[in-house]
C-alpha atoms as a PDB file:
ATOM      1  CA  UNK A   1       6.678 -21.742  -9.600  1.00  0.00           C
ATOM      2  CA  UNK A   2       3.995 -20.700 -12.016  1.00  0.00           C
ATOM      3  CA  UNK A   3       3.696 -21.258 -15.608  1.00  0.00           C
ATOM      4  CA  UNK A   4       2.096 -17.972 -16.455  1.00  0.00           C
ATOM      5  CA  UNK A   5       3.759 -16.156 -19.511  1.00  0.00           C
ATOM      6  CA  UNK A   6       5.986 -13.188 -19.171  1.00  0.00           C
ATOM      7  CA  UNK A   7       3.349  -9.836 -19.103  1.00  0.00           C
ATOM      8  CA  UNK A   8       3.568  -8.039 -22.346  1.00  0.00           C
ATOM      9  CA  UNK A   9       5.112  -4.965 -23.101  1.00  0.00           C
ATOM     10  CA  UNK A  10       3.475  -1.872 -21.293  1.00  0.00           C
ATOM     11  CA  UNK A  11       2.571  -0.721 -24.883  1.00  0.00           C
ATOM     12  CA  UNK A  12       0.236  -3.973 -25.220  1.00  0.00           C
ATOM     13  CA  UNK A  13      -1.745  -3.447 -21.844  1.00  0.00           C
ATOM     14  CA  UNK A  14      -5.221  -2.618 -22.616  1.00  0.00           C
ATOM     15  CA  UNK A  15      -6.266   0.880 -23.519  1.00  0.00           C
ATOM     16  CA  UNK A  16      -8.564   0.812 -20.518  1.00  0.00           C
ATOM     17  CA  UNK A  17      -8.182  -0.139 -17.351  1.00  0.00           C
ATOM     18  CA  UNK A  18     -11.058  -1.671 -15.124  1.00  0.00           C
ATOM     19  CA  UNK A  19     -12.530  -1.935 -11.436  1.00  0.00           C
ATOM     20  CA  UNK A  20     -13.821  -4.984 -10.193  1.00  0.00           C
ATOM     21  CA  UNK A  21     -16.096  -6.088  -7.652  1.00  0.00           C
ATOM     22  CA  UNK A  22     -17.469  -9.229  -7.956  1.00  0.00           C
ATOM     23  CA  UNK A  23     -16.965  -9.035 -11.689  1.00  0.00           C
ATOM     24  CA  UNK A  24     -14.687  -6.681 -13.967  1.00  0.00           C
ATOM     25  CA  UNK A  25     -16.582  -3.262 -14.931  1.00  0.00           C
ATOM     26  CA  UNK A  26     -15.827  -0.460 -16.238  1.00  0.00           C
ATOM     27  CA  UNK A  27     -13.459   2.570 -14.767  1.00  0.00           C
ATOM     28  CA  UNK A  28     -12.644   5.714 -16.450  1.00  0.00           C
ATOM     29  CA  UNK A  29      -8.626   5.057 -16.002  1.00  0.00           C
ATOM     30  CA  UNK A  30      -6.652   5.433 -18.638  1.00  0.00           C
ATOM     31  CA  UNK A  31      -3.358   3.455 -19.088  1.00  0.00           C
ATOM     32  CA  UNK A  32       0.171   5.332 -19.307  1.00  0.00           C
ATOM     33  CA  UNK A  33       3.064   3.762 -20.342  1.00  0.00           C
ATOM     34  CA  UNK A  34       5.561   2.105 -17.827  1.00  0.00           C
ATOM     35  CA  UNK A  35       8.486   2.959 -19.306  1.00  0.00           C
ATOM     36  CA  UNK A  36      19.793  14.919  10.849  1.00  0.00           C
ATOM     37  CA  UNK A  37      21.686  15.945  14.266  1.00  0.00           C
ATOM     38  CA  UNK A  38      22.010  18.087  16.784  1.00  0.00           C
ATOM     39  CA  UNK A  39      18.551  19.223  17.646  1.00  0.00           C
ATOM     40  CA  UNK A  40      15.807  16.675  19.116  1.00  0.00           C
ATOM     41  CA  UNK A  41      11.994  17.117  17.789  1.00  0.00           C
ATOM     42  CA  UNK A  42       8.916  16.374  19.790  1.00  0.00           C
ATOM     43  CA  UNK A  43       5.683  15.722  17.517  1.00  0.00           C
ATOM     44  CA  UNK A  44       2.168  16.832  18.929  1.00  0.00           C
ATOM     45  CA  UNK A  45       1.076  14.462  15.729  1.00  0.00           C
ATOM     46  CA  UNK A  46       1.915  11.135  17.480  1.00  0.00           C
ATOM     47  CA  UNK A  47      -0.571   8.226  18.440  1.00  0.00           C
ATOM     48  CA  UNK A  48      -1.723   7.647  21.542  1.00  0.00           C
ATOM     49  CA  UNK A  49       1.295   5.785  24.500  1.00  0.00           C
ATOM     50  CA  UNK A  50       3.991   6.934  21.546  1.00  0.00           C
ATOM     51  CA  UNK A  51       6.017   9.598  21.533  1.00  0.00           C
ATOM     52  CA  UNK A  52       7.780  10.048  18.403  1.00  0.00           C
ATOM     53  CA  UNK A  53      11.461  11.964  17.828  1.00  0.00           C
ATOM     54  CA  UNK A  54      13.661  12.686  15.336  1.00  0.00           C
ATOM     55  CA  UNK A  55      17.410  14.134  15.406  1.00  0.00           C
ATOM     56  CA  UNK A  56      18.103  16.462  12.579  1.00  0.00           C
ATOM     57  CA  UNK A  57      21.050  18.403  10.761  1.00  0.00           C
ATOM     58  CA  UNK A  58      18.912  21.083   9.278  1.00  0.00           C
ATOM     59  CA  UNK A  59      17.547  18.952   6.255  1.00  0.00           C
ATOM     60  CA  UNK A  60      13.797  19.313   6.104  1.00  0.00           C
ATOM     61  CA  UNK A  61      12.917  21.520   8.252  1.00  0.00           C
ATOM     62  CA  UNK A  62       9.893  22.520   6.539  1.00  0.00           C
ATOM     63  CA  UNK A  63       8.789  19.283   8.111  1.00  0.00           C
ATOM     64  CA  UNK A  64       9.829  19.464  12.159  1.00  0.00           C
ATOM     65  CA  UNK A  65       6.596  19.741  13.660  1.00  0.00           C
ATOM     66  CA  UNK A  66       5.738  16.408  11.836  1.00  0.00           C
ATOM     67  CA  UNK A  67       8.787  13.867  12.747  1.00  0.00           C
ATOM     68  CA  UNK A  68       7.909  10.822  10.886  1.00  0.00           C
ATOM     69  CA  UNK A  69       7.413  13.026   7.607  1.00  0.00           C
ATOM     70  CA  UNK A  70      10.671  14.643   8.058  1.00  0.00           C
ATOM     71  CA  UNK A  71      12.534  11.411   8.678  1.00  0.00           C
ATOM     72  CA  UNK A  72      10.994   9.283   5.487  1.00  0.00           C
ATOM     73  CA  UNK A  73      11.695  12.590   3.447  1.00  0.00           C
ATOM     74  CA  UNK A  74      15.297  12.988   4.810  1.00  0.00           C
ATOM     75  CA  UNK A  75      15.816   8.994   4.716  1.00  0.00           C
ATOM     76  CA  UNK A  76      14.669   9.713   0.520  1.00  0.00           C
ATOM     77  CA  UNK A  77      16.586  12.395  -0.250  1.00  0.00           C
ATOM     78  CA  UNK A  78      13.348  14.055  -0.922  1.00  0.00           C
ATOM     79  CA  UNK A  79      12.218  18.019  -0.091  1.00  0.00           C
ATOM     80  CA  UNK A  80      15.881  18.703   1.520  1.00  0.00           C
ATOM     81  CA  UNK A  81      15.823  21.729   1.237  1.00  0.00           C
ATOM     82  CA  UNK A  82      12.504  23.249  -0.050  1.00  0.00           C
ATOM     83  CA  UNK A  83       8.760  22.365   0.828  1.00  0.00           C
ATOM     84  CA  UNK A  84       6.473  19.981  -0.762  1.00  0.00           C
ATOM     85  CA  UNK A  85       4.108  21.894  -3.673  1.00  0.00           C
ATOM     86  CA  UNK A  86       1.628  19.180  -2.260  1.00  0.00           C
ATOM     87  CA  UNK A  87       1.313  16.801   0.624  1.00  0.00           C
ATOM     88  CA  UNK A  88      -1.637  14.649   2.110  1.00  0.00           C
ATOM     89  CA  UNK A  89      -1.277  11.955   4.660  1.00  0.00           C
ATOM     90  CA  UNK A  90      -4.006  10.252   6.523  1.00  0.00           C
ATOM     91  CA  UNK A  91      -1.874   8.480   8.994  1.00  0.00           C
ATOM     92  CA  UNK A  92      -2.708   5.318  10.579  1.00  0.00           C
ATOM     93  CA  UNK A  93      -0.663   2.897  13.328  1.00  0.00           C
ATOM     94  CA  UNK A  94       2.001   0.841  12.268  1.00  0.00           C
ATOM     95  CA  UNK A  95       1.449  -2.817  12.950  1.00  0.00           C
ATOM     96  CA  UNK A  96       4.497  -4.846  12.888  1.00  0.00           C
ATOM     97  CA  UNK A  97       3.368  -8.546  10.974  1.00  0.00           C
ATOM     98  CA  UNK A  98       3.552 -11.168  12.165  1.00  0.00           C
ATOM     99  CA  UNK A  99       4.895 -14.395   9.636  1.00  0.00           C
ATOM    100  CA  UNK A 100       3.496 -13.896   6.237  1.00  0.00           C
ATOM    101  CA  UNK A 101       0.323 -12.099   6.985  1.00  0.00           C
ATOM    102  CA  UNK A 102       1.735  -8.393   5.150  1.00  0.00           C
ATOM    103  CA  UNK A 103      -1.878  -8.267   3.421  1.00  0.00           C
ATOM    104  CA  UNK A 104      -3.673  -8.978   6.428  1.00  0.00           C
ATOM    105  CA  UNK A 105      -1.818  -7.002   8.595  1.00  0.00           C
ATOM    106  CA  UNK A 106      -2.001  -3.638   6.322  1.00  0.00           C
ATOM    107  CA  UNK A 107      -5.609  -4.313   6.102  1.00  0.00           C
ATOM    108  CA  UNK A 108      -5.914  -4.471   9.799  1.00  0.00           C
ATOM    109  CA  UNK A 109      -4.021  -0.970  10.061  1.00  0.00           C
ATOM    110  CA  UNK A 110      -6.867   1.202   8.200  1.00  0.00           C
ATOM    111  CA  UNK A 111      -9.106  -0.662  10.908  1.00  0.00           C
ATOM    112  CA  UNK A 112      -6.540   0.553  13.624  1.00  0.00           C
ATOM    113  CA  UNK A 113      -5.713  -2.735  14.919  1.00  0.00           C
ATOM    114  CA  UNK A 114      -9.272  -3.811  15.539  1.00  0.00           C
ATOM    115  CA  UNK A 115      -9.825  -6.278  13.842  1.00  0.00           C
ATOM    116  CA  UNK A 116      -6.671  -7.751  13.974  1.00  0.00           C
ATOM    117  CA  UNK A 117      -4.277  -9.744  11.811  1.00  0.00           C
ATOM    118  CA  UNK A 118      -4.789 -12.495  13.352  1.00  0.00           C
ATOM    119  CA  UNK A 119      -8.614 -12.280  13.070  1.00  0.00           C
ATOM    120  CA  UNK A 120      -8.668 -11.834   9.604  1.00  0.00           C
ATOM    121  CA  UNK A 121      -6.755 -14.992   9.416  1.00  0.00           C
ATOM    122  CA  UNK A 122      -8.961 -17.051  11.105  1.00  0.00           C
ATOM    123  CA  UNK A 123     -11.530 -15.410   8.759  1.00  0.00           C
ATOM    124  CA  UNK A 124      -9.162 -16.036   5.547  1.00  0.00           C
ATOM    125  CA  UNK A 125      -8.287 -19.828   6.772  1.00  0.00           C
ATOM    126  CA  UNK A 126     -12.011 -20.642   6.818  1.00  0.00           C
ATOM    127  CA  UNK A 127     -12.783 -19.152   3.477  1.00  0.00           C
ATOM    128  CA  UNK A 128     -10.334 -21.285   1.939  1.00  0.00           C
ATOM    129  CA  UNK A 129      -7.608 -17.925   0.908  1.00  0.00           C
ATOM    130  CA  UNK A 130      -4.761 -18.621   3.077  1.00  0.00           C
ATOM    131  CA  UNK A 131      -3.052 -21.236   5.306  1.00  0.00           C
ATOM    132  CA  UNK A 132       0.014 -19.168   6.898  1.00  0.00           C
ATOM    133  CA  UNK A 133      -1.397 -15.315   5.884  1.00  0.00           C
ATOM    134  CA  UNK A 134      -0.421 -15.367   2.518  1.00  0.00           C
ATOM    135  CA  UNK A 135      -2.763 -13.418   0.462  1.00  0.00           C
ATOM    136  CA  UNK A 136      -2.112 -13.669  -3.755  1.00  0.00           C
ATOM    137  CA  UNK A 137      -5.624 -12.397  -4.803  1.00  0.00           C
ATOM    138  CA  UNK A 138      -6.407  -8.620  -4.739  1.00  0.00           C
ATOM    139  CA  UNK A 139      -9.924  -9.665  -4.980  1.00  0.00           C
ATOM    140  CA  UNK A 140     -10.044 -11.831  -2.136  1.00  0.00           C
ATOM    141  CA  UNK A 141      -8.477  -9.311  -0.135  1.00  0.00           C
ATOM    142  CA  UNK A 142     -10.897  -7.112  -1.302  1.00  0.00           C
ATOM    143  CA  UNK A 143     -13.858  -9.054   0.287  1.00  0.00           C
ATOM    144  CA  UNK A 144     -11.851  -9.325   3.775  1.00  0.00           C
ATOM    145  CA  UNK A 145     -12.162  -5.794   3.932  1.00  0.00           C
ATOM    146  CA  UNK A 146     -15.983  -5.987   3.045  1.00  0.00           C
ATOM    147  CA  UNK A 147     -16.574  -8.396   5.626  1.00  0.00           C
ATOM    148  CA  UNK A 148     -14.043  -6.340   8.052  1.00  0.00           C
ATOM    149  CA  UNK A 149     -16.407  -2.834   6.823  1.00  0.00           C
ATOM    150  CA  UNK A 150     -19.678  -4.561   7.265  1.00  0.00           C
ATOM    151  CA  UNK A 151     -18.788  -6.162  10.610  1.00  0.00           C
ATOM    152  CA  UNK A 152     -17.426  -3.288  12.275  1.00  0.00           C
ATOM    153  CA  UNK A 153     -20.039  -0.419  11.003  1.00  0.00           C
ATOM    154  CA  UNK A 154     -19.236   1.586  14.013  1.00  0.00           C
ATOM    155  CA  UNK A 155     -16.019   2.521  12.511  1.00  0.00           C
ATOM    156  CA  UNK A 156     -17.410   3.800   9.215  1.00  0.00           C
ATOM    157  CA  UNK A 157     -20.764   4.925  10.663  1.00  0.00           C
ATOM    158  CA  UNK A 158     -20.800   8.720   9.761  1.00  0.00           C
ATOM    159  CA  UNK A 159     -17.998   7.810   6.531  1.00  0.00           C
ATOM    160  CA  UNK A 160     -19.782   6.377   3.215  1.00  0.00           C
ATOM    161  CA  UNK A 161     -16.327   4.421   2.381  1.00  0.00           C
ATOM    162  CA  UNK A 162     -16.523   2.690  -0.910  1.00  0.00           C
ATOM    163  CA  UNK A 163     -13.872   0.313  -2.069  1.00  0.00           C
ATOM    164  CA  UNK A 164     -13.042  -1.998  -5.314  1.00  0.00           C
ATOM    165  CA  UNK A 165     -10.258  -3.672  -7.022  1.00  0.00           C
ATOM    166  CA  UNK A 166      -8.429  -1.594  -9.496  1.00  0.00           C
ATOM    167  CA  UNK A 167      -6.892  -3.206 -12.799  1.00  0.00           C
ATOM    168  CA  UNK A 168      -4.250  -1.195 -14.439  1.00  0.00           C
ATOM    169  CA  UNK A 169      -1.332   0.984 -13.625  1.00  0.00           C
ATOM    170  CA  UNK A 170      -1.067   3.418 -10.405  1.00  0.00           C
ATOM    171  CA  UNK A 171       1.224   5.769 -12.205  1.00  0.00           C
ATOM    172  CA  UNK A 172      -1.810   7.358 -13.980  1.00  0.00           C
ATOM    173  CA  UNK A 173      -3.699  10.611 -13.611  1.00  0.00           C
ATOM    174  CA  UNK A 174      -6.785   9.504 -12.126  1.00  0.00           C
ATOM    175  CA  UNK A 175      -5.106   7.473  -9.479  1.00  0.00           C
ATOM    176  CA  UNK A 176      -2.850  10.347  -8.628  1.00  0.00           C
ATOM    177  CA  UNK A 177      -6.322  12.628  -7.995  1.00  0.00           C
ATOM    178  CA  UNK A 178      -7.431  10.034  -6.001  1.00  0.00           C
ATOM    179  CA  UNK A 179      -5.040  10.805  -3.827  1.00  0.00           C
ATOM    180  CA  UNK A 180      -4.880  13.905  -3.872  1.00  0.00           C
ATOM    181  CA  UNK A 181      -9.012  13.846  -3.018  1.00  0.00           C
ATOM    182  CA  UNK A 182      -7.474  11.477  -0.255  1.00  0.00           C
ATOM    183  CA  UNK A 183      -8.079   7.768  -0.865  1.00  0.00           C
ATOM    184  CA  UNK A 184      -6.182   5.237   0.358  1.00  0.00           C
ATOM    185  CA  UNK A 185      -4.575   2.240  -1.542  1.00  0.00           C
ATOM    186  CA  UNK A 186      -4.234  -1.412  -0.993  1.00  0.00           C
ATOM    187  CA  UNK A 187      -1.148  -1.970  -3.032  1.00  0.00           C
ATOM    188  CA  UNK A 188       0.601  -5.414  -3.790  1.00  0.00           C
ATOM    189  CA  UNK A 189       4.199  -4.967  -4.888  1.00  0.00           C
ATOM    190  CA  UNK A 190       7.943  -6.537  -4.961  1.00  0.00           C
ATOM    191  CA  UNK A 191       9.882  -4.894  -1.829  1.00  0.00           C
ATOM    192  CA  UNK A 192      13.907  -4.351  -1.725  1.00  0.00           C
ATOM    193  CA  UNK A 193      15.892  -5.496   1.053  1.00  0.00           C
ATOM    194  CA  UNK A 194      15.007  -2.051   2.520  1.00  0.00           C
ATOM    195  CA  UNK A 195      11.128  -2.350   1.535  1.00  0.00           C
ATOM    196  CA  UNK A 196      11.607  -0.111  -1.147  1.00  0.00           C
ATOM    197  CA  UNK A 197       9.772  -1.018  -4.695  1.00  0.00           C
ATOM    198  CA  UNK A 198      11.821  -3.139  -6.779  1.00  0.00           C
ATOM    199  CA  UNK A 199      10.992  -5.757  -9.831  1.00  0.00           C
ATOM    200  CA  UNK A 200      11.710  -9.303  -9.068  1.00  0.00           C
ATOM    201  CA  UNK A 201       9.023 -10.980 -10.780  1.00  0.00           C
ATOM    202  CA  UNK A 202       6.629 -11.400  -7.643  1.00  0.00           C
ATOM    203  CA  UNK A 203       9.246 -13.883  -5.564  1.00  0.00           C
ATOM    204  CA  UNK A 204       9.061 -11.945  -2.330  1.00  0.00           C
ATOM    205  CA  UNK A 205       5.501  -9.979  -2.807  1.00  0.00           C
ATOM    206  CA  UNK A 206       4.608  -7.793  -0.313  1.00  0.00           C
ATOM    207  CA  UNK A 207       1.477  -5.548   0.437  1.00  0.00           C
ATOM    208  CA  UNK A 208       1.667  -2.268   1.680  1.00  0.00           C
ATOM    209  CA  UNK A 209      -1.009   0.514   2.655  1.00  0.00           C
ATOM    210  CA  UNK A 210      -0.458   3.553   0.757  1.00  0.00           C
ATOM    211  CA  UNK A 211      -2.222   6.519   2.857  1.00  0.00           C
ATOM    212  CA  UNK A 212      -1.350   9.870   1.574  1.00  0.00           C
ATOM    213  CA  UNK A 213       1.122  11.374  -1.187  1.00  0.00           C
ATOM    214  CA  UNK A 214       3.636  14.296  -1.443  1.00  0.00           C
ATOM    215  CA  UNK A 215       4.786  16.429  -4.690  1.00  0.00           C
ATOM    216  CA  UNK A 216       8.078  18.255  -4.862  1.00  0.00           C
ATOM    217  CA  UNK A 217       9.228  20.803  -5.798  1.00  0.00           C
ATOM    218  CA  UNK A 218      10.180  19.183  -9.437  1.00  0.00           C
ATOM    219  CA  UNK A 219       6.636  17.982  -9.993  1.00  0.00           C
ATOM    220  CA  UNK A 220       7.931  14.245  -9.009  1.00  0.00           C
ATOM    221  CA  UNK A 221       5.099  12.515  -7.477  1.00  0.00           C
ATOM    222  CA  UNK A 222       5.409  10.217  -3.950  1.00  0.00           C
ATOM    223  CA  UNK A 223       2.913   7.988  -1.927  1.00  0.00           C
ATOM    224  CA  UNK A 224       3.398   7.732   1.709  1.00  0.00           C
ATOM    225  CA  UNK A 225       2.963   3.649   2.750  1.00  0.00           C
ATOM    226  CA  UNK A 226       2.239   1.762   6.080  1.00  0.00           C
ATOM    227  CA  UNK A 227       3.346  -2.061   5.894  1.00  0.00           C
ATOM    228  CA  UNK A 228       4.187  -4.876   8.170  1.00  0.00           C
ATOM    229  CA  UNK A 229       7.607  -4.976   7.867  1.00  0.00           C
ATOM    230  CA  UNK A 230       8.889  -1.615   9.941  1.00  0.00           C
ATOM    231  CA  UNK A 231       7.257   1.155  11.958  1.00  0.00           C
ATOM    232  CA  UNK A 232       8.201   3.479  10.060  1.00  0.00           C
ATOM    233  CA  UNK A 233       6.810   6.109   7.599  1.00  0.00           C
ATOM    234  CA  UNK A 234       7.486   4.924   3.828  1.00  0.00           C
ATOM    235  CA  UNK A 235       7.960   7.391   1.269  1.00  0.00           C
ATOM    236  CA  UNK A 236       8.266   6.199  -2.491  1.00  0.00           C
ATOM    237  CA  UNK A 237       7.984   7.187  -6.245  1.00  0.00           C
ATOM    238  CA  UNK A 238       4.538   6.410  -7.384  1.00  0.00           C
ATOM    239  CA  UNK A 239       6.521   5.208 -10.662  1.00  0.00           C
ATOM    240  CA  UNK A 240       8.452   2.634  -8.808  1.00  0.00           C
ATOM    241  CA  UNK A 241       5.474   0.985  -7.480  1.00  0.00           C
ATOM    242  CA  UNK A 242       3.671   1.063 -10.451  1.00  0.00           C
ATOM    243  CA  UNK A 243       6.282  -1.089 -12.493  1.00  0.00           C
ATOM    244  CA  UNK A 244       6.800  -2.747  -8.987  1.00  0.00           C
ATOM    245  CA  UNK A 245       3.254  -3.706  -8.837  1.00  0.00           C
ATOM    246  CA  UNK A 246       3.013  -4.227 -12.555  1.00  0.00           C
ATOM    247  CA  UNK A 247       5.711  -7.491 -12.300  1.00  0.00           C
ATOM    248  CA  UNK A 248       4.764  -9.735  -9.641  1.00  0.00           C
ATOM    249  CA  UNK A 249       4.522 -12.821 -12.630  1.00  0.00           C
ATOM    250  CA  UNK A 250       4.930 -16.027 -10.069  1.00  0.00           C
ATOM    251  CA  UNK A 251       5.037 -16.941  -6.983  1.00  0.00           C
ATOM    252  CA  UNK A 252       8.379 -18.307  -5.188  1.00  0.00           C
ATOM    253  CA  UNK A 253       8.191 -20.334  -1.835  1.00  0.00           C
ATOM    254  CA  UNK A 254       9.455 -18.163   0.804  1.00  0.00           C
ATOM    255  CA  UNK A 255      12.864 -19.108   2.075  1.00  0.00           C
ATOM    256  CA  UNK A 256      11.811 -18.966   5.330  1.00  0.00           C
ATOM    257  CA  UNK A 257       8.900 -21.062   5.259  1.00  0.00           C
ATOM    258  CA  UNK A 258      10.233 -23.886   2.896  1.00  0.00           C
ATOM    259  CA  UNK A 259       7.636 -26.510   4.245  1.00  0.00           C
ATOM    260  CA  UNK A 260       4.330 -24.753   4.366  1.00  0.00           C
ATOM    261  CA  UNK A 261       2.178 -24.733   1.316  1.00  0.00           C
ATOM    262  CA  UNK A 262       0.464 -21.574   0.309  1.00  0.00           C
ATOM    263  CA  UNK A 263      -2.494 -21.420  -1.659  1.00  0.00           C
ATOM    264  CA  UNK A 264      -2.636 -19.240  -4.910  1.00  0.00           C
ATOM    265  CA  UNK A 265      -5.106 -18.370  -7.360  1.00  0.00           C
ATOM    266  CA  UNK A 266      -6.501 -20.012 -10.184  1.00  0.00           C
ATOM    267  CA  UNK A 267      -4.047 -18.796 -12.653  1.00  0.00           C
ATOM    268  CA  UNK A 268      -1.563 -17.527 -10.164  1.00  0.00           C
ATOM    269  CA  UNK A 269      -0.041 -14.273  -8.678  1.00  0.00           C
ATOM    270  CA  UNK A 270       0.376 -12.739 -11.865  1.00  0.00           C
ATOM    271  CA  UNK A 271      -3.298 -14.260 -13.477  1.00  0.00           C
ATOM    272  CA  UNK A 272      -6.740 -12.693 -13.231  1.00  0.00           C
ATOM    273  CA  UNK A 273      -7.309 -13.476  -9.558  1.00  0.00           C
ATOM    274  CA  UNK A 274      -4.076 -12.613  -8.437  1.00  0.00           C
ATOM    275  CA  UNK A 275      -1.710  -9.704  -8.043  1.00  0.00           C
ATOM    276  CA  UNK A 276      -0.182  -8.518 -10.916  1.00  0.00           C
ATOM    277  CA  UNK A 277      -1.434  -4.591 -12.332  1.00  0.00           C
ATOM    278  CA  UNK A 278      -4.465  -4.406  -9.450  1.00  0.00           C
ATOM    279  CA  UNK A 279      -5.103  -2.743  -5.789  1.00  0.00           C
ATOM    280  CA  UNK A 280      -7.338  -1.658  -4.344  1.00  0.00           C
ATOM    281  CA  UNK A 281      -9.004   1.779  -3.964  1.00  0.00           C
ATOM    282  CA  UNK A 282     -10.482   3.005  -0.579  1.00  0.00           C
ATOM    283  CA  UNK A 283     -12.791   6.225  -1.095  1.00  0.00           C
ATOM    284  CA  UNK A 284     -14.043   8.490   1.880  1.00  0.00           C
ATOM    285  CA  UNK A 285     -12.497   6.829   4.843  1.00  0.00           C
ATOM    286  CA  UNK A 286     -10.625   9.529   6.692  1.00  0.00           C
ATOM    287  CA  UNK A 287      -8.121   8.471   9.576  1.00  0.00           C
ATOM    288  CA  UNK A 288      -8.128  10.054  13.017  1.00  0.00           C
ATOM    289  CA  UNK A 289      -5.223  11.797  12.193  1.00  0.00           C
ATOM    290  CA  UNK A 290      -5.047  13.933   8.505  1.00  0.00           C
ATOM    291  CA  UNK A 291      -2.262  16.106   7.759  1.00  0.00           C
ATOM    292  CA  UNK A 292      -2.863  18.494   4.599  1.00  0.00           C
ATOM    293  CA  UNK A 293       0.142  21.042   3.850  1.00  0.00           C
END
């Protein structure tokens, strides 16, 4: 258990918020305060070997041509009955995890499965970041996906994708036009016992892929995710994973992997090198398959 202090109040955070690379620089982000079923639908917008359905009641039906939207909106509550104001997904393939590798795993997703999980293990093992998958530094994770960029330049050849390690809060305007220009996010956070945002101080942290967003028709902004756990299509509050992502203060060993060690940063999950307020940002990559309504 770590011996970091409990985070100040969101009203103490620092006035500006930073990107780092190697070292902490500037970012112009500024801080805000924390405070379905009689019919069967076929999608054309379905990966390659899956075909994807979904059984509706007439709930979302602004969505039928894209199944996996419809079903996280329905599965939310969200856009019943009316359609989004705004909505951009860049969907990728799910790839189930597997053991503790959520980190490694979402960051083999925006590669499409090649590299893999497991190879960015191998790759994590020998720089000294993980034993069992575990990664508790955004910024470590950050140069696994250099490495992964720089290695694989086929992928990116025609796409000038820039990436860096946000500090600060992901409820804030310049993150939300980020997404709406169509970044995608690396995003640490605390997951619910149905994968859904919630604070518990960093004991089960998870990392998700956040590839897209939505806006009601109340103004309330959501972030499509991709992460290890399910196949499906996530849909949450940007607010929820802000806080979510703003609490993950110390690490707790895993129930079920009571006899492996994990390594952490110096400082911990929720210190300088680890997880607590910072993601990271993933400009100009565009996935095969880009849905803008």
């Amino acid at each position: 258990m770590s011996n970091n202090p409990s985070p100040p109040s969101p009203s103490t955070f620092p006035s500006q918020t930073t990107k780092t690379t190697e070292s902490t620089v500037n970012h112009p982000l500024t801080e805000l305060n924390c405070d379905l079923a009689n019919n069967v639908i076929s999608s054309s917008f379905t990966h390659q070997h899956q075909r994807i359905t979904f059984n509706t009641s007439g709930e979302c039906i602004w969505a039928t041509q894209y199944p996996e939207i419809q079903k996280a909106c329905y599965l939310r509550r969200v856009c019943q009955f009316a359609p989004p104001k705004e909505l951009r997904l860049q969907n990728v393939t799910p790839i189930l995890q597997a053991g503790p590798t959520c980190g490694l795993t979402a960051l083999s997703m925006l590669f499409e499965g090649s590299p893999s999980a497991k190879t960015f293990l191998e790759l994590a093992i020998a720089k000294g970041y993980s034993n069992n998958g575990e990664m508790f530094s955004t910024k470590q994770l950050n140069e696994l996906l250099t490495i992964g960029l720089d290695e694989n330049r086929h992928l990116v050849e025609y796409k000038p994708v820039e990436h860096h390690v946000v500090g600060g809060w992901m409820d804030e305007p310049s993150i939300k036009m980020q997404l709406r220009l169509g970044s995608i996010f690396l995003v640490p956070y605390d997951p619910d016992r149905d994968h859904t945002p919630c604070l518990n101080r960093g004991h089960k942290a998870h990392w998700a892929l956040i590839i897209g967003y939505m806006i009601d028709q109340f103004n309330d902004f959501y972030v499509f995710a991709r992460h290890g756990k399910t196949k499906n299509l996530a849909l949450w509050s940007i607010r929820n994973l802000a806080r979510s992502n703003a609490n993950l203060e110390e690490f707790c060993q895993p129930v079920g992997h009571p006899n492996e060690t994990f390594i952490l940063p110096e400082g911990g999950i929720g210190g300088c090198n680890g997880l607590r307020c910072k993601f990271i940002m993933i400009e100009h990559y565009r996935a095969k398959d880009e849905i803008i309504l």
